[in-house]
N, C-alpha and C. Protein backbone atom coordinates (compact mmCIF):
# COMPACT_ATOMS: atom_id res chain seq x y z
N UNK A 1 29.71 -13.26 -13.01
CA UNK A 1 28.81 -12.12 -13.17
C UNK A 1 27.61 -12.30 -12.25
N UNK A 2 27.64 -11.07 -11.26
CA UNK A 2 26.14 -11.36 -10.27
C UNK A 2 24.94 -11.31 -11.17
N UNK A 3 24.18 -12.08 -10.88
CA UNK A 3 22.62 -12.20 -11.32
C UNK A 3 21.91 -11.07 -10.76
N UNK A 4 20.87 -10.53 -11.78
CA UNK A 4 20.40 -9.18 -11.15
C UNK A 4 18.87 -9.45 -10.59
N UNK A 5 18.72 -9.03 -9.02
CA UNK A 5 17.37 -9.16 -8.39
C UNK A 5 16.37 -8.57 -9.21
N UNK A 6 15.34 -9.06 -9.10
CA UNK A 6 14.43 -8.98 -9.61
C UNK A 6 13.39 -8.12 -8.59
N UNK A 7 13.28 -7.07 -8.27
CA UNK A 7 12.89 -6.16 -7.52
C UNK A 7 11.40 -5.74 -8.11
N UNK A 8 10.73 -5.70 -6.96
CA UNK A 8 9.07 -5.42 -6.97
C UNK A 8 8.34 -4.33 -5.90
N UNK A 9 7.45 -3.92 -6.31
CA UNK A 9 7.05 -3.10 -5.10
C UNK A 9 5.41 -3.58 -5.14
N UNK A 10 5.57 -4.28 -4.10
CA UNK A 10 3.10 -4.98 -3.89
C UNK A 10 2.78 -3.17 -3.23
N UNK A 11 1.42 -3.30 -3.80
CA UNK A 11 0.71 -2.23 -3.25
C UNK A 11 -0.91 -2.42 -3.22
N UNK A 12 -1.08 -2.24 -1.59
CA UNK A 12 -2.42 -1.98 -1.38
C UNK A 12 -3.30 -1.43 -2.23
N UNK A 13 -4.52 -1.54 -2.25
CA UNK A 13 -5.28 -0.39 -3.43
C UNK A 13 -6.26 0.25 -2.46
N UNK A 14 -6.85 0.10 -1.87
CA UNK A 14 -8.18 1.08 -0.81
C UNK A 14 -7.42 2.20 0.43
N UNK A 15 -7.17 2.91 0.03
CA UNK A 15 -6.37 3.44 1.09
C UNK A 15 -4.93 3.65 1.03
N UNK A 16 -4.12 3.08 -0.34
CA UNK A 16 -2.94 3.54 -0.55
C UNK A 16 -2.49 4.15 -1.59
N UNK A 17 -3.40 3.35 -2.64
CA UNK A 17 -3.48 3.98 -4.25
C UNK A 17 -5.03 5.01 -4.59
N UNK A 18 -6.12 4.06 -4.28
CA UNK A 18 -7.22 4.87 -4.34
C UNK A 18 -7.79 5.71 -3.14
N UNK A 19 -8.54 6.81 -3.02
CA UNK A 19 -9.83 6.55 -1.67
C UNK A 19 -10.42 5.45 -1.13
N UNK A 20 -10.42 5.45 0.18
CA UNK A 20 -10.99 4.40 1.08
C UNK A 20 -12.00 5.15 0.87
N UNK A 21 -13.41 4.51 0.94
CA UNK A 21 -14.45 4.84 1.68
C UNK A 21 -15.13 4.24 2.89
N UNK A 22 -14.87 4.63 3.73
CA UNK A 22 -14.58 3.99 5.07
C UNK A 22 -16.31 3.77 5.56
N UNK A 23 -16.68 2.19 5.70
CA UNK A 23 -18.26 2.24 5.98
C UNK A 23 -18.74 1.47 4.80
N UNK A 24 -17.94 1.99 3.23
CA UNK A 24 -18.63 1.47 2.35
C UNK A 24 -17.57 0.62 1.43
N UNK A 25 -18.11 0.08 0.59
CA UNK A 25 -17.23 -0.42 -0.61
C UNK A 25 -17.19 -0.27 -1.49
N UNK A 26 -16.23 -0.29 -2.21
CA UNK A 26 -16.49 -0.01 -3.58
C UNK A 26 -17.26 -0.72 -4.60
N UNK A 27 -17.81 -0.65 -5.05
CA UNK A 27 -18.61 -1.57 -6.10
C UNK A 27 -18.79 -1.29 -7.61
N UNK A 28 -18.46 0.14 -7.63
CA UNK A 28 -18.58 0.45 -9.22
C UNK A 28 -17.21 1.00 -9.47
N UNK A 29 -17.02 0.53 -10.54
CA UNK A 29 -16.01 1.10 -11.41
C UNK A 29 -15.99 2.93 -11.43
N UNK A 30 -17.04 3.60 -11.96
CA UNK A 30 -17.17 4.97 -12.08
C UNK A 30 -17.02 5.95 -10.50
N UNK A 31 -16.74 4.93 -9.60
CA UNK A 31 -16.51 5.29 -8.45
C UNK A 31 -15.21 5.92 -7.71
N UNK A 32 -14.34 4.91 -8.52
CA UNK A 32 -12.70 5.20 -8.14
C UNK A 32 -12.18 6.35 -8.32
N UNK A 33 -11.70 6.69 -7.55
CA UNK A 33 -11.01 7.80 -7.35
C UNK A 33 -9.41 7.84 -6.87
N UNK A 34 -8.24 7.73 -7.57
CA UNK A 34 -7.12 7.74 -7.58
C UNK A 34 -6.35 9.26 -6.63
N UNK A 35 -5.68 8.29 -6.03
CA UNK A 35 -4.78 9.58 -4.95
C UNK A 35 -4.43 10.45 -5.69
N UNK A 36 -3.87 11.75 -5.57
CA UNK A 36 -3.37 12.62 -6.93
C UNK A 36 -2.16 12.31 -6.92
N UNK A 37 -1.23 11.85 -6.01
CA UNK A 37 0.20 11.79 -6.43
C UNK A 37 0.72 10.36 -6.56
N UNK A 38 -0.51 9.19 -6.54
CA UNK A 38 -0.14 7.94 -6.97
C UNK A 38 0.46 7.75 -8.41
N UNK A 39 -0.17 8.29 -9.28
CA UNK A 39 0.37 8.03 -10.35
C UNK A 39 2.14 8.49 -10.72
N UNK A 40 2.16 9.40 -10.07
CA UNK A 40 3.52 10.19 -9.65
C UNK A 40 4.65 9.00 -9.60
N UNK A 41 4.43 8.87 -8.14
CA UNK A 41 4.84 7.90 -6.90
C UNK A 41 5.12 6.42 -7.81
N UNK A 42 4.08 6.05 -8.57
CA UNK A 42 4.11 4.66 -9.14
C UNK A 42 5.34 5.08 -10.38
N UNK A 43 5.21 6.15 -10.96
CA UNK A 43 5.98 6.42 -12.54
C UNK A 43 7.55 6.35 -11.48
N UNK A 44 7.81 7.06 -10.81
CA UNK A 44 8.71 6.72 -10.07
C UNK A 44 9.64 5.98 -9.90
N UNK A 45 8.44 4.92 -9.03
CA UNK A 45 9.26 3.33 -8.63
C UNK A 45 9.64 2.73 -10.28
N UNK A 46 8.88 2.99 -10.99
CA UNK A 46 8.84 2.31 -12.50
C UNK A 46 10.09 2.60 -13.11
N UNK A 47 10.54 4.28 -12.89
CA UNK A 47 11.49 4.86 -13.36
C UNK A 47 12.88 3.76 -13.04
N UNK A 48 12.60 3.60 -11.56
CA UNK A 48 13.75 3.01 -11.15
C UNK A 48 14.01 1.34 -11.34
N UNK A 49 13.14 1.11 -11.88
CA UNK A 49 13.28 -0.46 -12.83
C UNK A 49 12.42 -1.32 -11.68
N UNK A 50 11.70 -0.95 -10.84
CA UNK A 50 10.95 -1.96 -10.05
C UNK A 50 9.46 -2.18 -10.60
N UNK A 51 9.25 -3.61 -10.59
CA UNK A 51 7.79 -4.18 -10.96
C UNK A 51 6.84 -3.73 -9.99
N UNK A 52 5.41 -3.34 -11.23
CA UNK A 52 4.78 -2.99 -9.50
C UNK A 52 3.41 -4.04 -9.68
N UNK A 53 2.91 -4.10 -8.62
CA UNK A 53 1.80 -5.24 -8.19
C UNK A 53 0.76 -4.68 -7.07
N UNK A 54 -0.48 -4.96 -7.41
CA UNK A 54 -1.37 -4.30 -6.63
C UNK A 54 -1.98 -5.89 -5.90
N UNK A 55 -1.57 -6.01 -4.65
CA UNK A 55 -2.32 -6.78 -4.06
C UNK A 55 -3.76 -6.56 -2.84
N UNK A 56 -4.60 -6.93 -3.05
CA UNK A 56 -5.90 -6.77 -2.06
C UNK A 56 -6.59 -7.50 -2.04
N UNK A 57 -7.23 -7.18 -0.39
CA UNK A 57 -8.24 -8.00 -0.12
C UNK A 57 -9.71 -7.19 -0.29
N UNK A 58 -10.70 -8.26 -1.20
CA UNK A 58 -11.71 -7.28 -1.46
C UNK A 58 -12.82 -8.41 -0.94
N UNK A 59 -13.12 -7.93 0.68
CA UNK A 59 -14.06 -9.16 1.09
C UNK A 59 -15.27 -8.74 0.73
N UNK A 60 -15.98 -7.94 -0.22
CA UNK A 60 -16.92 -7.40 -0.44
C UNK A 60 -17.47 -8.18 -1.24
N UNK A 61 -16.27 -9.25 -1.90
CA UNK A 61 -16.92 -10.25 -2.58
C UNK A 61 -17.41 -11.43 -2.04
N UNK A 62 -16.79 -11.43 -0.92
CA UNK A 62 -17.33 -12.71 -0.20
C UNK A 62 -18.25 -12.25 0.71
N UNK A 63 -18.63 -11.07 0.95
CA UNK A 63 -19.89 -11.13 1.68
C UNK A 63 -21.31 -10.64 0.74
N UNK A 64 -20.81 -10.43 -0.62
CA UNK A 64 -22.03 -10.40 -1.75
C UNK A 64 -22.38 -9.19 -1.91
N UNK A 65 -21.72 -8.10 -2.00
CA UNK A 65 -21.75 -6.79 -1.53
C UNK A 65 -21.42 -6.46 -3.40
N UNK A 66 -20.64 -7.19 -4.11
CA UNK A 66 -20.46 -7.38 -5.45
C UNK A 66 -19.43 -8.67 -5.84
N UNK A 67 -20.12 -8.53 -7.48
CA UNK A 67 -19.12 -9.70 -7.84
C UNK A 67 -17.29 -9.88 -7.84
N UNK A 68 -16.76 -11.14 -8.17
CA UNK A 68 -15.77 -11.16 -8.91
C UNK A 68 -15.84 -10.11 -9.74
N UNK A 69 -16.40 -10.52 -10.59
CA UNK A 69 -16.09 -9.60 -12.35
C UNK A 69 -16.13 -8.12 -11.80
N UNK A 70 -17.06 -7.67 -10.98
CA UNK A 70 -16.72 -6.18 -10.87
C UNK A 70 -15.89 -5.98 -9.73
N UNK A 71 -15.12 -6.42 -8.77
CA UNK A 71 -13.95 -6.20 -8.77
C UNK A 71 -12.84 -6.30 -9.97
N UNK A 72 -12.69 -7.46 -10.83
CA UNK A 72 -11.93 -7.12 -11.72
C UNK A 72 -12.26 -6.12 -12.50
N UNK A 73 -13.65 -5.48 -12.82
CA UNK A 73 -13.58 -4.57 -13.54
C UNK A 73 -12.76 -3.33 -12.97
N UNK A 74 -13.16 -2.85 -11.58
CA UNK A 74 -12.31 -1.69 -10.90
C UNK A 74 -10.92 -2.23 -11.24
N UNK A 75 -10.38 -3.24 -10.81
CA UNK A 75 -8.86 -3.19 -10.95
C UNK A 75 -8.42 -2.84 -12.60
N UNK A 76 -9.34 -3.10 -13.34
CA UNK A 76 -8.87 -2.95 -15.06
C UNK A 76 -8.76 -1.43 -15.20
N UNK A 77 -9.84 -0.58 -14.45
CA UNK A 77 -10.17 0.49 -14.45
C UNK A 77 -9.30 1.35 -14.03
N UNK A 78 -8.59 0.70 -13.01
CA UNK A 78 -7.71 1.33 -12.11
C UNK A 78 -6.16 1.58 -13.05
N UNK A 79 -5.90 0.13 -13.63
CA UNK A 79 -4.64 -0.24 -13.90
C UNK A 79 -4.79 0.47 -15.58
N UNK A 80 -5.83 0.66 -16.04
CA UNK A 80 -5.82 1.89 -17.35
C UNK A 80 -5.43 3.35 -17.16
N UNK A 81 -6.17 3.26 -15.98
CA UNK A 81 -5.88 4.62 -15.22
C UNK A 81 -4.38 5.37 -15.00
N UNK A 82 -3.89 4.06 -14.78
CA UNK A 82 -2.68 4.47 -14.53
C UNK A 82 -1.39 4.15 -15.90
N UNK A 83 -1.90 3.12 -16.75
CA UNK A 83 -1.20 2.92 -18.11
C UNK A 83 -1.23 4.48 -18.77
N UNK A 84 -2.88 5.32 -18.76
CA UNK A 84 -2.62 6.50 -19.49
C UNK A 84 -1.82 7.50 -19.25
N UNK A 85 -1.29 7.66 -17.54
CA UNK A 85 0.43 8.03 -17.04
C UNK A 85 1.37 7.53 -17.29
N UNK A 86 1.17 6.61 -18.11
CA UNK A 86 2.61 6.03 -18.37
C UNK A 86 3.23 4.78 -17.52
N UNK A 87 1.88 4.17 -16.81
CA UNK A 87 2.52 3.48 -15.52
C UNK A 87 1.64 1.66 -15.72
N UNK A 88 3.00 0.81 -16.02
CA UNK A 88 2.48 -0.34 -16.17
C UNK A 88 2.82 -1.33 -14.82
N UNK A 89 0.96 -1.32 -14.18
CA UNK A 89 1.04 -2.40 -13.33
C UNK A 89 1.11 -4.08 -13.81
N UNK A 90 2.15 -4.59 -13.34
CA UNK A 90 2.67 -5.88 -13.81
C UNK A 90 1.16 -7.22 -13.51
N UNK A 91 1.12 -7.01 -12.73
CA UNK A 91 -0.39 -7.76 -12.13
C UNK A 91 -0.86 -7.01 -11.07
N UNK A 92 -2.56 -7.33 -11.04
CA UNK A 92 -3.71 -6.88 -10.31
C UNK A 92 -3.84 -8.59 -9.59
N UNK A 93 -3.59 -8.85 -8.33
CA UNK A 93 -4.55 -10.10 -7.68
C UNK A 93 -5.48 -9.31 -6.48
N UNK A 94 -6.09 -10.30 -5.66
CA UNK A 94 -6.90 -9.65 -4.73
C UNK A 94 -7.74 -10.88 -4.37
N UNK A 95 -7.66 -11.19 -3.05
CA UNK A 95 -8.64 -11.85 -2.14
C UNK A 95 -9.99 -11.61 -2.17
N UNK A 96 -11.05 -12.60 -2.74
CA UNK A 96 -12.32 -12.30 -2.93
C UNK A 96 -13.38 -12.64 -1.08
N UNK A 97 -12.60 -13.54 -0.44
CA UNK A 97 -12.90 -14.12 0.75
C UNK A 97 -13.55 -12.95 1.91
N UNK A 98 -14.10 -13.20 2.73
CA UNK A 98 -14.55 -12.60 3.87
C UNK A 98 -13.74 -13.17 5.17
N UNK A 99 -13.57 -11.91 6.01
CA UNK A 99 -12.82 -11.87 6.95
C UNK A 99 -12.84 -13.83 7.94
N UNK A 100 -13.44 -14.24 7.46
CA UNK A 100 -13.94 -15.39 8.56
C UNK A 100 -14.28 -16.58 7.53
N UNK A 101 -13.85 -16.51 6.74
CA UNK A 101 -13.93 -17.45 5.56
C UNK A 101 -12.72 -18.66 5.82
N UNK A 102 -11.63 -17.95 6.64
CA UNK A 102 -10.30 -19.30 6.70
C UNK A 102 -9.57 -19.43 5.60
N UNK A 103 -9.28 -18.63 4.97
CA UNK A 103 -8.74 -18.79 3.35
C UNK A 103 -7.08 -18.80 3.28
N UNK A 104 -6.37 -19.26 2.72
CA UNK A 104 -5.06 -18.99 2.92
C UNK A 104 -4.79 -17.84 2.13
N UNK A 105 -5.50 -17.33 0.83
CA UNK A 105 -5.40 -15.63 0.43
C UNK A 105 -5.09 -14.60 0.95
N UNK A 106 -6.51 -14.44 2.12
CA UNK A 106 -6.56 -13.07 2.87
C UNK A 106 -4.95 -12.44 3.42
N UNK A 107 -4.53 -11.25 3.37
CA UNK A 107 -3.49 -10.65 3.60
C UNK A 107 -3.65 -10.84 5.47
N UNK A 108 -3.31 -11.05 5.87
CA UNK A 108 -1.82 -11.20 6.05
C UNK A 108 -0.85 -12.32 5.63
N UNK A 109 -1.79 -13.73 5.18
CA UNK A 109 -1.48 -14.65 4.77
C UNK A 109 -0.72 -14.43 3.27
N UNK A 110 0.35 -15.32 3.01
CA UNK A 110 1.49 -14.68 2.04
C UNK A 110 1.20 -15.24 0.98
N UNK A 111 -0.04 -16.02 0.65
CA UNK A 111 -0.46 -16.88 -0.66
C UNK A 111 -0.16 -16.40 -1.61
N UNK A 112 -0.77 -14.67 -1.72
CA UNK A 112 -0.70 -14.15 -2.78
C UNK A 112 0.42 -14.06 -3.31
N UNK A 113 0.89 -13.35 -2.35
CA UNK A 113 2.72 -12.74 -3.11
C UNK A 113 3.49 -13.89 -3.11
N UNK A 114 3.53 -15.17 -2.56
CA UNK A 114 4.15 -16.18 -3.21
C UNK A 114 4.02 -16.80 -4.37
N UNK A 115 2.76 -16.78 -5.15
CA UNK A 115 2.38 -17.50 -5.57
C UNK A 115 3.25 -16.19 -7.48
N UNK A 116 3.09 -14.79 -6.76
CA UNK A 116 3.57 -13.66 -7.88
C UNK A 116 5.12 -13.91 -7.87
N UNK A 117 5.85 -14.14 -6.58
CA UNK A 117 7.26 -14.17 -6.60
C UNK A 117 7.38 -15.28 -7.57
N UNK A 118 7.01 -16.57 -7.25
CA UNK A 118 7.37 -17.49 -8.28
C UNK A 118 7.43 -17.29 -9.54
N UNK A 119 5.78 -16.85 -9.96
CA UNK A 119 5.83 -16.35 -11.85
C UNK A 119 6.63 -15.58 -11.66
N UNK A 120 7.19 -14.17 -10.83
CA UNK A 120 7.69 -13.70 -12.10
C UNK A 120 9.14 -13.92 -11.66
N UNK A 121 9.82 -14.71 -10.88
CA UNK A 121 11.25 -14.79 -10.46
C UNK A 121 11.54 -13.51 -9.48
N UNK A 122 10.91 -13.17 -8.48
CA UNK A 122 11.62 -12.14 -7.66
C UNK A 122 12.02 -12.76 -6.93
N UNK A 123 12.92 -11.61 -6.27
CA UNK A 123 13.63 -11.62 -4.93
C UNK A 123 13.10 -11.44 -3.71
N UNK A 124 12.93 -11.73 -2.75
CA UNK A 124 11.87 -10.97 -1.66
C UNK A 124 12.98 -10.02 -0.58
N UNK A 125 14.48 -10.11 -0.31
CA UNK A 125 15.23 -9.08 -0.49
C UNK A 125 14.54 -8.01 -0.71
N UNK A 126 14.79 -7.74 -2.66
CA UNK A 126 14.67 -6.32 -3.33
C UNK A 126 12.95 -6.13 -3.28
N UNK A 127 12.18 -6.47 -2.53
CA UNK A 127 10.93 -6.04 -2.91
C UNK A 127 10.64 -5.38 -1.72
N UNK A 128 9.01 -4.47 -2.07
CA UNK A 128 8.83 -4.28 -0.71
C UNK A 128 7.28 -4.03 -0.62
N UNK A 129 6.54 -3.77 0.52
CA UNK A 129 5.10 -4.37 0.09
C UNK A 129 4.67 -2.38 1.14
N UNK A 130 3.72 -1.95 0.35
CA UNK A 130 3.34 -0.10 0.61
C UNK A 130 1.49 -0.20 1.16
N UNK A 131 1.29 0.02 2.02
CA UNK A 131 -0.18 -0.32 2.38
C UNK A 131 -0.70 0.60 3.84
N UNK A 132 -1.73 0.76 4.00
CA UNK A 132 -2.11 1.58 5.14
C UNK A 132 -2.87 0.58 6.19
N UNK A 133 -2.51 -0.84 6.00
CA UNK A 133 -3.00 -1.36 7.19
C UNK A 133 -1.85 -2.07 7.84
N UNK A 134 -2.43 -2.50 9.15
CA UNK A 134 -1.24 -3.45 9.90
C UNK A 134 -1.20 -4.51 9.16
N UNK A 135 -2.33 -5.50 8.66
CA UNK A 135 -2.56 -6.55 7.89
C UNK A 135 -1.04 -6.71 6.26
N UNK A 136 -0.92 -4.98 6.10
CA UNK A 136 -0.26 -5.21 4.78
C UNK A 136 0.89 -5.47 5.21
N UNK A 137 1.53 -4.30 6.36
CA UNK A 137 2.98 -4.52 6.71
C UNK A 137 3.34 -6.22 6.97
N UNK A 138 2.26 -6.83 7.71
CA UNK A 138 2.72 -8.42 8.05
C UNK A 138 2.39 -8.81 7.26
N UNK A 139 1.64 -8.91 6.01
CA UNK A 139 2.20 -9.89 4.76
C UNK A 139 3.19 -9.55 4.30
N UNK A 140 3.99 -8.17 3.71
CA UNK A 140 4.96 -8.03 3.53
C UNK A 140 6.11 -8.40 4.63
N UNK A 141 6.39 -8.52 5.49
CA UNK A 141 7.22 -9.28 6.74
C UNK A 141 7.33 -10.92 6.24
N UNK A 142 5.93 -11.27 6.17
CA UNK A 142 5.70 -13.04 5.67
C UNK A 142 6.49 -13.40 4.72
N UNK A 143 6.37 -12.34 3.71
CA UNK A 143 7.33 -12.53 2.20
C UNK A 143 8.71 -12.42 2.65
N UNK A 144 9.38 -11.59 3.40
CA UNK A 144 10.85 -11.17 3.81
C UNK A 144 10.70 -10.20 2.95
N UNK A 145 9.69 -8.96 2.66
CA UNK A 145 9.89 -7.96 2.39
C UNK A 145 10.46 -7.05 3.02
N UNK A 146 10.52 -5.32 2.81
CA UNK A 146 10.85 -4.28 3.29
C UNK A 146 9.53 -3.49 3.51
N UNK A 147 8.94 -3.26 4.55
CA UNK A 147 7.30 -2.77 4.62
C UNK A 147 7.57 -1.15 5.06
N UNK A 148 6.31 -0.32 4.14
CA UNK A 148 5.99 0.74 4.36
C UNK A 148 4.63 1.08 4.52
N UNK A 149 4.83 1.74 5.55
CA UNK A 149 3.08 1.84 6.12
C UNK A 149 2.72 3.56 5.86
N UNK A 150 1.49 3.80 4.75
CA UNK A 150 0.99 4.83 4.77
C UNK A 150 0.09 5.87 5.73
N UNK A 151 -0.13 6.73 5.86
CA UNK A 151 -0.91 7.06 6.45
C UNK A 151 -2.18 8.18 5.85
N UNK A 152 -2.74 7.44 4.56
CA UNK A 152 -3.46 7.63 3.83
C UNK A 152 -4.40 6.87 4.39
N UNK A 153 -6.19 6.62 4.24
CA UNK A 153 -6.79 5.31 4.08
C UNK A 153 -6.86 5.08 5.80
N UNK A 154 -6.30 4.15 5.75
CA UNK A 154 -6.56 4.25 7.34
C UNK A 154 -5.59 3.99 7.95
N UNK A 155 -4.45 4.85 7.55
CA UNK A 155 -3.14 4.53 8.10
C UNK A 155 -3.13 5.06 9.56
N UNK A 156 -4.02 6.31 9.72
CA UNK A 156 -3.86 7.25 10.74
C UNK A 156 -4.62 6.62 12.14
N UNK A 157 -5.46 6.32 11.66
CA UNK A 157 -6.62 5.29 12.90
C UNK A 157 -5.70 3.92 13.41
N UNK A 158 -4.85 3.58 11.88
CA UNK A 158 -3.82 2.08 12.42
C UNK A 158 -2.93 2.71 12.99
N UNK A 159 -2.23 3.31 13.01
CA UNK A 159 -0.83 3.74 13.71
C UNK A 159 -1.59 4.01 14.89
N UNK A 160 -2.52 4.92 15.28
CA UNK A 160 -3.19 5.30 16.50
C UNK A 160 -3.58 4.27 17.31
N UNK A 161 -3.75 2.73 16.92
CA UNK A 161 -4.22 1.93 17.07
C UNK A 161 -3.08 0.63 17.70
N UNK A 162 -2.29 0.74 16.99
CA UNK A 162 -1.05 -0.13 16.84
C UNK A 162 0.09 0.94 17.97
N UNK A 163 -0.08 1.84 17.98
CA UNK A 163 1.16 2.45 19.15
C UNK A 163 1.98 3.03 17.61
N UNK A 164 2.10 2.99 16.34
CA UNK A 164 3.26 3.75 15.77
C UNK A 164 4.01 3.01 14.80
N UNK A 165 4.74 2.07 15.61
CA UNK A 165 5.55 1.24 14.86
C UNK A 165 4.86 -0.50 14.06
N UNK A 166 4.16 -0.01 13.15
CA UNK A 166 3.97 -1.29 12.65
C UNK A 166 4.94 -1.72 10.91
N UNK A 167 5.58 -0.98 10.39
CA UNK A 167 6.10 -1.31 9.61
C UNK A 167 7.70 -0.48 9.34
N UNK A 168 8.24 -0.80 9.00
CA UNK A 168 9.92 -0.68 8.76
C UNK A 168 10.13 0.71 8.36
N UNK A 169 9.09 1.20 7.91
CA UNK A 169 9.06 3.17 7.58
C UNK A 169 7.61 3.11 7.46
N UNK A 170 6.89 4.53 7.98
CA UNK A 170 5.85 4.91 7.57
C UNK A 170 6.23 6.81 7.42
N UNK A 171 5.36 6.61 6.21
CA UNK A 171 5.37 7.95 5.45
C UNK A 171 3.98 8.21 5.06
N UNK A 172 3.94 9.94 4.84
CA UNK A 172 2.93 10.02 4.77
C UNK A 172 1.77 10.07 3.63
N UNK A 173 2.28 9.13 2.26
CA UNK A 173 1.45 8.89 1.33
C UNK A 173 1.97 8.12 0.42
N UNK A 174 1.49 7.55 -0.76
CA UNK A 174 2.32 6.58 -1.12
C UNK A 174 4.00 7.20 -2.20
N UNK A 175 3.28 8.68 -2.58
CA UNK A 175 4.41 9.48 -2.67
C UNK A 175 5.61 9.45 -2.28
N UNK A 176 5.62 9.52 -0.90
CA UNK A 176 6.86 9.72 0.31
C UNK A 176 7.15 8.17 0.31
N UNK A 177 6.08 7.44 0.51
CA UNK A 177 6.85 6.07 0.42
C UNK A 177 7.80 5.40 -0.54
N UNK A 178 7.12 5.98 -2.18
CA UNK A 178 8.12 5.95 -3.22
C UNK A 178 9.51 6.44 -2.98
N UNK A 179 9.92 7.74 -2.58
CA UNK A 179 10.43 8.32 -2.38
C UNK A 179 11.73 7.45 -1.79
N UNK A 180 11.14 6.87 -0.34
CA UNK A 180 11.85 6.39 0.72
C UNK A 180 12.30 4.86 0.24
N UNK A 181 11.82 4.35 -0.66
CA UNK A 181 11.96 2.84 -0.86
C UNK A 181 13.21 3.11 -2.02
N UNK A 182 13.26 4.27 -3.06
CA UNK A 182 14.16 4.24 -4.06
C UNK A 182 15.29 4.45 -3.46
N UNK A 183 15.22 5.62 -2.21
CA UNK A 183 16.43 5.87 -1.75
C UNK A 183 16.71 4.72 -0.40
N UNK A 184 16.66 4.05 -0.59
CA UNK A 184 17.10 2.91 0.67
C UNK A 184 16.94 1.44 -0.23
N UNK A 185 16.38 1.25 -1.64
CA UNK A 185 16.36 0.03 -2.03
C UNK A 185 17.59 -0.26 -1.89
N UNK A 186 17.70 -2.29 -2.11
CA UNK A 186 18.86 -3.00 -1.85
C UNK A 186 19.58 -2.88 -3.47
N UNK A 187 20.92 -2.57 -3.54
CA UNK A 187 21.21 -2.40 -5.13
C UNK A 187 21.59 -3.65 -5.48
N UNK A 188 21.69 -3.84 -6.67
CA UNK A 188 21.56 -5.39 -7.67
C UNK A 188 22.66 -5.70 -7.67
């Protein structure tokens, strides 16, 4: 009897799930503002039996811009947000470091999502990592994911930036990315 993959989908949060505010950071909780068809998009992937995981880098903490705790507060905020749709994010992590800190965290570096594949037994096969930067597609690559690049957030300035092709599909919200990952996931 085949053993069944354990399939995940990592997702950016500034620019794939929430508003970027481009210039600034987030710092308060009462701030967030959720895409309108994320919650959609996430009930979705959920529908189709995949774990979901919000990974980010929030160097706002390492340059003192705010704490730990209120980043975790936004992510609690966020991940209620989306429980009252019906949508359970499996874990919230996130890089507190600044760009120049040397950390093995920061995305593109695969700390994070290795450290989630282990707890929870995935596959890196069946997973796939949804984000609007170049930074996300190559951590998801690092893992041996399947990468989808938004063009929400600052997908549009990265693709413009990058020539186009920086991840394995780009679509144009995390909607369409749902969309594209159910119908092309690897089956169990």
């Amino acid at each position: 009897m085949p053993q069944l993959a354990h399939k995940a989908v990592f997702l950016d949060r500034d620019g794939t799930l929430i508003h970027d505010r481009p210039g600034h950071y987030l710092s308060r909780p009462e701030d967030l503002r959720v895409y309108k068809n994320a919650p959609e998009a996430l009930a979705l992937l959920q529908k189709h039996g995949f774990r979901l995981f919000i990974v980010s880098n929030q160097s706002g903490v390492g340059r003192g811009y705010f704490t730990g705790k209120t980043a975790r507060a936004i992510n609690a905020r966020l991940e209620n947000l989306f429980k009252k749709r019906g949508v359970k994010i499996t874990e919230t992590v996130f890089c507190p470091h600044a760009p120049d800190a040397g950390c093995s965290c920061r995305k593109p570096a695969p700390l994070m999502g290795e450290r989630l594949i282990k707890r929870y037994k995935l596959s890196p096969p069946a997973c796939y990592m949804a984000g609007d930067k170049k930074s996300d597609a190559q951590f998801g690559r690092n893992l041996g994911f399947s990468t989808v690049f938004v063009k929400t957030g600052h997908g549009a300035a990265q693709l413009k930036k990058h020539g186009g092709k920086v991840a394995d599909r780009v679509t144009a919200d995390i909607l369409s990315a749902a969309k594209w990952i159910i119908k092309h996931e690897i089956p169990d």
